[in-house]
Protein backbone atom coordinates (compact mmCIF):
# COMPACT_ATOMS: atom_id res chain seq x y z
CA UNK A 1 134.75 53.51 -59.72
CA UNK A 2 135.80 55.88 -62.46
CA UNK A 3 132.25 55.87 -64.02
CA UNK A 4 130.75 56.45 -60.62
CA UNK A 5 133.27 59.39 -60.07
CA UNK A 6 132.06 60.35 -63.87
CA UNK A 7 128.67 60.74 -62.95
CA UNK A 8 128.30 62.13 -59.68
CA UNK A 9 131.24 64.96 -61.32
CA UNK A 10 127.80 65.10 -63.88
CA UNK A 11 125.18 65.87 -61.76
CA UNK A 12 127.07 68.20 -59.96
CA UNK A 13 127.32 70.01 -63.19
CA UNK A 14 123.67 69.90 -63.50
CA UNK A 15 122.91 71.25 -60.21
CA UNK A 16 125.33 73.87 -60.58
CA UNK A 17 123.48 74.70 -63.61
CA UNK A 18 120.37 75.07 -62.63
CA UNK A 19 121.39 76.84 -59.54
CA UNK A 20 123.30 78.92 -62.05
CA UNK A 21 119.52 79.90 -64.05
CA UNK A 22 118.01 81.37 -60.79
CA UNK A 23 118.08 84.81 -59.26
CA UNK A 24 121.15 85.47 -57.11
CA UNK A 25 119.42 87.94 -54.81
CA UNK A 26 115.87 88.78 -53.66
CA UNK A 27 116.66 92.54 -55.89
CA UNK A 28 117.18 90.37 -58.76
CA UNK A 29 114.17 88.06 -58.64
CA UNK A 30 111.98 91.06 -58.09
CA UNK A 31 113.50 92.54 -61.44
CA UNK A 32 113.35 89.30 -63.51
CA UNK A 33 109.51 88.92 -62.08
CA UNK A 34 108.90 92.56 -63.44
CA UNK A 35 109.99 91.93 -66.91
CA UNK A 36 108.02 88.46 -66.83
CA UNK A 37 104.75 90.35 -65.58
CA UNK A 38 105.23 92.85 -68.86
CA UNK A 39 106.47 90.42 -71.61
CA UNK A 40 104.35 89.85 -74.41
CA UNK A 41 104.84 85.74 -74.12
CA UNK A 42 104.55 85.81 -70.20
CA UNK A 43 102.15 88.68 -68.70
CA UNK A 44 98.81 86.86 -70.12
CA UNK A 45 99.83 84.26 -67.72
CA UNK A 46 100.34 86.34 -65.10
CA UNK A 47 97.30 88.04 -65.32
CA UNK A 48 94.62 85.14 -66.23
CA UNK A 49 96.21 82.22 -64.54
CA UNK A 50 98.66 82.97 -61.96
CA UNK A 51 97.21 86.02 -60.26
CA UNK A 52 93.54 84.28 -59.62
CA UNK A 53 95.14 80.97 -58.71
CA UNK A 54 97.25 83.19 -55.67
CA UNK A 55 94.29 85.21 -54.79
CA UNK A 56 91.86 82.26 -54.63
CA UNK A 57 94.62 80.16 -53.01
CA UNK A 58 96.18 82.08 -50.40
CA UNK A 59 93.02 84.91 -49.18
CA UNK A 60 91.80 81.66 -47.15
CA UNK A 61 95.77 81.14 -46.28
CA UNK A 62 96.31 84.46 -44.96
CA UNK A 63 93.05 84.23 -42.80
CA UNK A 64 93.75 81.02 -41.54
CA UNK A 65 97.03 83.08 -40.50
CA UNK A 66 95.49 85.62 -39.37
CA UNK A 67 93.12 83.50 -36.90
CA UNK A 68 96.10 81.13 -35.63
CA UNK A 69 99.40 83.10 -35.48
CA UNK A 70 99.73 84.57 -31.87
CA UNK A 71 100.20 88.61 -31.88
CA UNK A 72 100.08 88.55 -35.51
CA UNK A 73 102.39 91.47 -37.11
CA UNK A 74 100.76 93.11 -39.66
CA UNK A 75 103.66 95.43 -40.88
CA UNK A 76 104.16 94.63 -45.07
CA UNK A 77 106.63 92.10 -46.44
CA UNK A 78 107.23 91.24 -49.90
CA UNK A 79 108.68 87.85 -51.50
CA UNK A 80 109.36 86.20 -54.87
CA UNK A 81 108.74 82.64 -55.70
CA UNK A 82 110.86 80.72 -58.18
CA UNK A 83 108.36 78.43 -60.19
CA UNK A 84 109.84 75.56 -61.94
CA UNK A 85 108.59 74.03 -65.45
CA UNK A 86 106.22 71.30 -63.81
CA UNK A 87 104.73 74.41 -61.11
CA UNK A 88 106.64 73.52 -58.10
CA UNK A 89 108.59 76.22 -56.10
CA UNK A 90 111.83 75.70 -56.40
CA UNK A 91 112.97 78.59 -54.08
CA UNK A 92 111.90 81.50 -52.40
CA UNK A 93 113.01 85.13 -52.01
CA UNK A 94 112.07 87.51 -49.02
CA UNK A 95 112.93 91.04 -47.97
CA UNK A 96 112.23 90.33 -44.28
CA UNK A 97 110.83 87.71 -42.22
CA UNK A 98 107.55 88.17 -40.12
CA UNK A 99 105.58 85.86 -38.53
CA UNK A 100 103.02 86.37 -41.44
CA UNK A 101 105.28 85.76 -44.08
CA UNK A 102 106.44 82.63 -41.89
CA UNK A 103 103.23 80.94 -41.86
CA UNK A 104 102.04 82.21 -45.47
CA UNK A 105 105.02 80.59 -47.36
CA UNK A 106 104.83 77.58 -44.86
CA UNK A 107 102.05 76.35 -47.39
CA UNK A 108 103.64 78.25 -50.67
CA UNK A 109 106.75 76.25 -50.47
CA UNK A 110 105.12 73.06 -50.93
CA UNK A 111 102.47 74.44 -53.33
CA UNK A 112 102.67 73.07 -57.00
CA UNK A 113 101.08 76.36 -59.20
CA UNK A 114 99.66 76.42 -62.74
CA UNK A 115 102.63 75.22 -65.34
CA UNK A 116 104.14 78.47 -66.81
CA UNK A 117 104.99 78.90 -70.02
CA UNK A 118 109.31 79.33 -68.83
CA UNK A 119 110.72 78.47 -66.14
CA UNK A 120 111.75 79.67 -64.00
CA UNK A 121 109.19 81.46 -63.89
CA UNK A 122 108.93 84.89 -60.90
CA UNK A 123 105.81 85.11 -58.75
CA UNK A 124 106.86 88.67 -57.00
CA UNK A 125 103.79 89.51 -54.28
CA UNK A 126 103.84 92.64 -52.33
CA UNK A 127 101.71 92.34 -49.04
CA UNK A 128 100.14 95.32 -47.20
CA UNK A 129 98.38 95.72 -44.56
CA UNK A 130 95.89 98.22 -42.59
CA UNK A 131 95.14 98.07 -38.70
CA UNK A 132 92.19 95.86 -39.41
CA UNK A 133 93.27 93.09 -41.62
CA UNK A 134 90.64 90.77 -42.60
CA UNK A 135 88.85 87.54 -41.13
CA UNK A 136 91.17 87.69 -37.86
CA UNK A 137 88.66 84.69 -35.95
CA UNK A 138 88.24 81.29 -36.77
CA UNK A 139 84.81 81.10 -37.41
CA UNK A 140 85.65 83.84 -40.30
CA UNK A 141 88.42 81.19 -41.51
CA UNK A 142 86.03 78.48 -41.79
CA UNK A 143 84.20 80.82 -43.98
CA UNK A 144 86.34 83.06 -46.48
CA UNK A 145 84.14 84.16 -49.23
CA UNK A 146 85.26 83.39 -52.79
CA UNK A 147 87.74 85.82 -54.13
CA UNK A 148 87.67 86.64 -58.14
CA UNK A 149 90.43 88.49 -59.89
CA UNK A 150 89.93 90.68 -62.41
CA UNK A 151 92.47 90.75 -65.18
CA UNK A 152 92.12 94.94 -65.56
CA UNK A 153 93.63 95.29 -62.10
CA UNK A 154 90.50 94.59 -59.87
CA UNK A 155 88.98 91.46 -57.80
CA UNK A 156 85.61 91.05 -56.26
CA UNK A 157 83.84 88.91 -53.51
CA UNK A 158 80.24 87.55 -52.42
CA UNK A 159 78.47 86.54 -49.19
CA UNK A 160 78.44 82.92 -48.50
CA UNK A 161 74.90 81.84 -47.53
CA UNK A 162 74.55 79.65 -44.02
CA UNK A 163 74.04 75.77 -46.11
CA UNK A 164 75.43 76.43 -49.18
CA UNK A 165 79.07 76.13 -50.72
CA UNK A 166 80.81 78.04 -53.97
CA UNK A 167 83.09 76.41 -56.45
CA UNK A 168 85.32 78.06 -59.07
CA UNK A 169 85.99 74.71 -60.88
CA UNK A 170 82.76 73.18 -61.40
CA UNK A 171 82.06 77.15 -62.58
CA UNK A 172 84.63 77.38 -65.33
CA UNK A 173 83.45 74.07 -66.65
CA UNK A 174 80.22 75.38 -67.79
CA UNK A 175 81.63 78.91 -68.68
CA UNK A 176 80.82 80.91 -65.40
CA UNK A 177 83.59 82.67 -62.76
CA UNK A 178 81.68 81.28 -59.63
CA UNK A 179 79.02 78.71 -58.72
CA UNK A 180 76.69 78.58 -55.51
CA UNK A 181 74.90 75.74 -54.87
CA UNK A 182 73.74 74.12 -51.64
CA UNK A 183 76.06 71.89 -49.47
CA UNK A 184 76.50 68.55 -51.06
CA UNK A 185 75.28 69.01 -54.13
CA UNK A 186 77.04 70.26 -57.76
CA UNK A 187 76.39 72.60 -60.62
CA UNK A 188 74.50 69.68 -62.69
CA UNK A 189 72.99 67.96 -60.09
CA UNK A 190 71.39 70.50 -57.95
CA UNK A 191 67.95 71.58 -58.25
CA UNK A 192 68.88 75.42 -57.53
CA UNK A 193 72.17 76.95 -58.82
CA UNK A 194 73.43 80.52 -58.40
CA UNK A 195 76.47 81.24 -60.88
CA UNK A 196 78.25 84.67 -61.60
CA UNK A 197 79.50 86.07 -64.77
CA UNK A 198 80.66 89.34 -66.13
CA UNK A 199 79.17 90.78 -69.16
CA UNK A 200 80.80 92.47 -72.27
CA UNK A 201 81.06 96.52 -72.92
CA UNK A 202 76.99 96.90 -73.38
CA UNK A 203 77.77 99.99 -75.67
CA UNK A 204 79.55 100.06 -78.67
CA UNK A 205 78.86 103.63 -79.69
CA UNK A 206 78.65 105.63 -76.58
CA UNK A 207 75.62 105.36 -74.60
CA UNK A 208 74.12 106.91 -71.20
CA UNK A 209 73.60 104.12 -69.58
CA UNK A 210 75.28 101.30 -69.55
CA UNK A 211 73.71 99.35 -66.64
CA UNK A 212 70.15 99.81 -68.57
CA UNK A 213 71.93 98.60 -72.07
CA UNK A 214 73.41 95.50 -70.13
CA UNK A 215 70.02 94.72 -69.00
CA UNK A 216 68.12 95.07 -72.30
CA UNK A 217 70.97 92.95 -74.03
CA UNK A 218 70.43 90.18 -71.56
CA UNK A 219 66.81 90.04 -71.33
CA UNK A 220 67.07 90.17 -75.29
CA UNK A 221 68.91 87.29 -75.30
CA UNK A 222 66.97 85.51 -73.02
CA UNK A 223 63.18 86.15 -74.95
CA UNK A 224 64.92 84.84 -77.75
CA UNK A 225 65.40 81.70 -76.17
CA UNK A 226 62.46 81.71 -74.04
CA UNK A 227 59.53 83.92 -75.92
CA UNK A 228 57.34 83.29 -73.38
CA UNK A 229 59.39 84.27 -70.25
CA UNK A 230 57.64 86.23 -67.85
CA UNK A 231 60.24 89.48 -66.50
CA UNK A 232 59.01 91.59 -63.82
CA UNK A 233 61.32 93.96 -61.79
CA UNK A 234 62.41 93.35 -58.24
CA UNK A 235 63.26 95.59 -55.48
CA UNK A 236 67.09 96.31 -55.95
CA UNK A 237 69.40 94.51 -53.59
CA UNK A 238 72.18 96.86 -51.84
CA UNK A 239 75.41 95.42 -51.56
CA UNK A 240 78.23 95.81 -49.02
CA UNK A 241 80.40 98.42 -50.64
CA UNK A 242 77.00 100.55 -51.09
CA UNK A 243 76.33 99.61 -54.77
CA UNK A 244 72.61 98.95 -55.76
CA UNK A 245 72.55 95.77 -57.82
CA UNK A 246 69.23 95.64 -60.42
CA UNK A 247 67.25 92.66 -60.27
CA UNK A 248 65.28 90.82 -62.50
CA UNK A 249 62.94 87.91 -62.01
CA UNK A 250 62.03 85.38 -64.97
CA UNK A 251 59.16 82.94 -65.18
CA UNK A 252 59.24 79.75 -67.07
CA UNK A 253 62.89 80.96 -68.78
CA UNK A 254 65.01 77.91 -70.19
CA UNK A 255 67.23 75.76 -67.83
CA UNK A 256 70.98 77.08 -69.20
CA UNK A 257 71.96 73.81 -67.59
CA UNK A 258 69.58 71.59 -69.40
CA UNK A 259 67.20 73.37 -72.33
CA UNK A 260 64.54 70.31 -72.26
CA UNK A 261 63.35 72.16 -68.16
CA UNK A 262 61.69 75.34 -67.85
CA UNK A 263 62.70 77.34 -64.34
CA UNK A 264 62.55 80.37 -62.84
CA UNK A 265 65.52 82.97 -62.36
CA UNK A 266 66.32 85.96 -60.95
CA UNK A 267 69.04 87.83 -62.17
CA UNK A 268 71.21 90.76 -60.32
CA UNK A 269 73.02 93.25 -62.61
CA UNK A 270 76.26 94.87 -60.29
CA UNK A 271 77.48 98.10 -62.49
CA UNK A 272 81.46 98.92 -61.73
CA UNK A 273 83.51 101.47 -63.57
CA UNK A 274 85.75 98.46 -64.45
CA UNK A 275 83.18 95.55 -65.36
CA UNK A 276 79.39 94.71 -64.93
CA UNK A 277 78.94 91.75 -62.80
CA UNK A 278 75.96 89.51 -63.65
CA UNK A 279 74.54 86.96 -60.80
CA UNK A 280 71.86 84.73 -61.95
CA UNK A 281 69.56 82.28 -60.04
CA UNK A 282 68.59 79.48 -61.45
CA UNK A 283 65.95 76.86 -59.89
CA UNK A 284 64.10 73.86 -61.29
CA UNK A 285 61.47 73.31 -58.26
CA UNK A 286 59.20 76.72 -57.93
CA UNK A 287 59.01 75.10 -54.18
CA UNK A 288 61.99 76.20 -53.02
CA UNK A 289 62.03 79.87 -54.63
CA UNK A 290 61.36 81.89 -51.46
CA UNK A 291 64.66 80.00 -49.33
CA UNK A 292 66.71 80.16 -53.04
CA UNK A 293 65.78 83.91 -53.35
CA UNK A 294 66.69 84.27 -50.22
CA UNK A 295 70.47 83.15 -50.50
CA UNK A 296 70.72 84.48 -53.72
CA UNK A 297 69.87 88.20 -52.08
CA UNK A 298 72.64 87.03 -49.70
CA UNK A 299 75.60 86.31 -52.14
CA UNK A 300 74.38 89.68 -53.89
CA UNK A 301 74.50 91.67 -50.84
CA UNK A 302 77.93 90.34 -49.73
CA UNK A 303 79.57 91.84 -52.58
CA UNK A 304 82.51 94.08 -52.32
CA UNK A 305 84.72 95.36 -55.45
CA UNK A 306 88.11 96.35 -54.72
CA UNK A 307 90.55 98.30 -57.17
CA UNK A 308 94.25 99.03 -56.10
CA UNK A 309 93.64 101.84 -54.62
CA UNK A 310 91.18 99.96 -52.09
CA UNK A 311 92.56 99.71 -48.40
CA UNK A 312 93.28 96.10 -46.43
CA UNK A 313 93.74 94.32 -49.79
CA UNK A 314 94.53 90.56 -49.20
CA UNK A 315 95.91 89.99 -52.05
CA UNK A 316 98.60 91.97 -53.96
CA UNK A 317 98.01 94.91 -57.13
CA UNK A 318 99.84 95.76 -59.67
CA UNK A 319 99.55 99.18 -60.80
């Protein structure tokens, strides 16, 4: 009996412990996520890992909210989650209660997030909202586009063609941000494959244009490869937030997916102040080039680029 008394007195020590190591108030968990967001050994993590993972997690979330919750209320809260060593939330922080918060940290409690690199480790995310918040039908739920975070305080999205599916996983194995590629197929197996990337500062000495430089780097790299590719120019493709991507189309350029095929590409160059955003098309059977072209116009012309100073952000900024 005494060693039973010994060791529950024990873990009670432990729990008061580690009850002990966590924020005491929603003020202080806000302050200790600050410092984490700034800190040499923790803000690369915030930026590259835990930021994306929340946007591409919880944009779909907050529709889904959006679409179910009755008489949604759209006026901003703000939380911290406390992120244990293995990922899982060990406890949350709010300002105020709506019944968006409500249903958004419904699925956050129980989510298990990217390891950090200390624990705990303070996920603080400020949400705002405008009149006309985003995707507020179902149909638009099914549906959310792919969201990509930036890591220089920026995120982007594409159009979703009707038949095909994205996938940020099958994407980072083979080096890209996003793959497109039609529903029930894969990045390998696929005959046609859209992917997106974002290219490198084109200039290293100033130049006037960087768009043109980005091009002529690309299609550099790619007659070195392929120095018998065919490049014409295609009609530019106008995007939703008004930007005019450049397009390129390449005959008989090497499969990046398999060197031994040739195919035929078309490539979309998006200029930003922050980044330049590279979509490429890439199809093995010239059969299905008009329906390919097609969606890949699509994903280019659902593109939007938001910076924090953008309205009806879904996820948060930090400025």
């Amino acid at each position: 009996m005494k060693a039973f008394r010994t060791i529950c007195i024990f873990l009670l020590a432990v729990a008061s412990s580690m009850a002990a190591d966590l924020a005491s108030s929603f003020q202080q968990a806000v302050a200790l996520a600050e410092a984490q967001e700034k800190a040499p050994a923790t803000k690369d993590f915030f930026n590259q890992v835990l930021l994306p993972y929340y946007a591409q997690k919880y944009a779909p979330v907050l529709q889904s909210c959006f679409a179910n919750v009755k008489q949604p209320d759209n006026s901003p809260f703000s939380f911290v989650a406390a992120i244990g060593s293995a990922g899982t939330v060990t406890r949350l922080y709010d300002d105020h209660e709506t019944n968006l918060s409500q249903c958004l940290l419904a699925t956050l409690k129980n989510d298990t997030f990217p390891a950090p690199p200390q624990s705990p480790y303070y996920l603080h995310i400020d949400m705002k909202f405008t009149d006309d918040p985003p995707a507020t039908s179902a149909a638009s739920t099914a549906g959310a586009p792919p969201l990509i975070v930036g890591p220089n305080k920026y995120s982007y999205t594409f159009g979703v063609p009707e038949g095909w599916e994205f996938n940020f996983e099958q994407a980072r194995q083979h080096g890209a941000a996003l793959a497109f590629f039609p529903k029930g197929g894969s990045f390998n197996e696929s005959s046609s494959v859209i992917y997106v990337n974002e290219l490198g500062d084109p200039c290293s000495d100033n130049c006037l244009s960087p768009l043109s430089q980005s091009i002529a780097n690309t299609l550099r790299e790619v007659k070195a490869g392929s120095p018998t590719v065919e490049i014409t120019a295609a009609e530019p493709v106008r995007t939703k937030d008004r930007a005019k991507a450049a397009v390129r189309i390449l005959k008989g350029a090497k499969d990046p997916r398999n060197p031994e095929f040739k195919d035929n590409e078309a490539l979309a160059f998006i200029e930003h102040d922050e980044t330049m955003i590279l979509v490429v098309l890439t199809t093995r059977d010239p059969k299905t080039w008009d329906q390919d072209y097609a969606a890949f116009q699509q994903i280019v012309a659902g593109h939007k680029f938001f910076t924090c100073d953008s309205p009806n952000l879904a996820v948060p900024c930090r400025q």
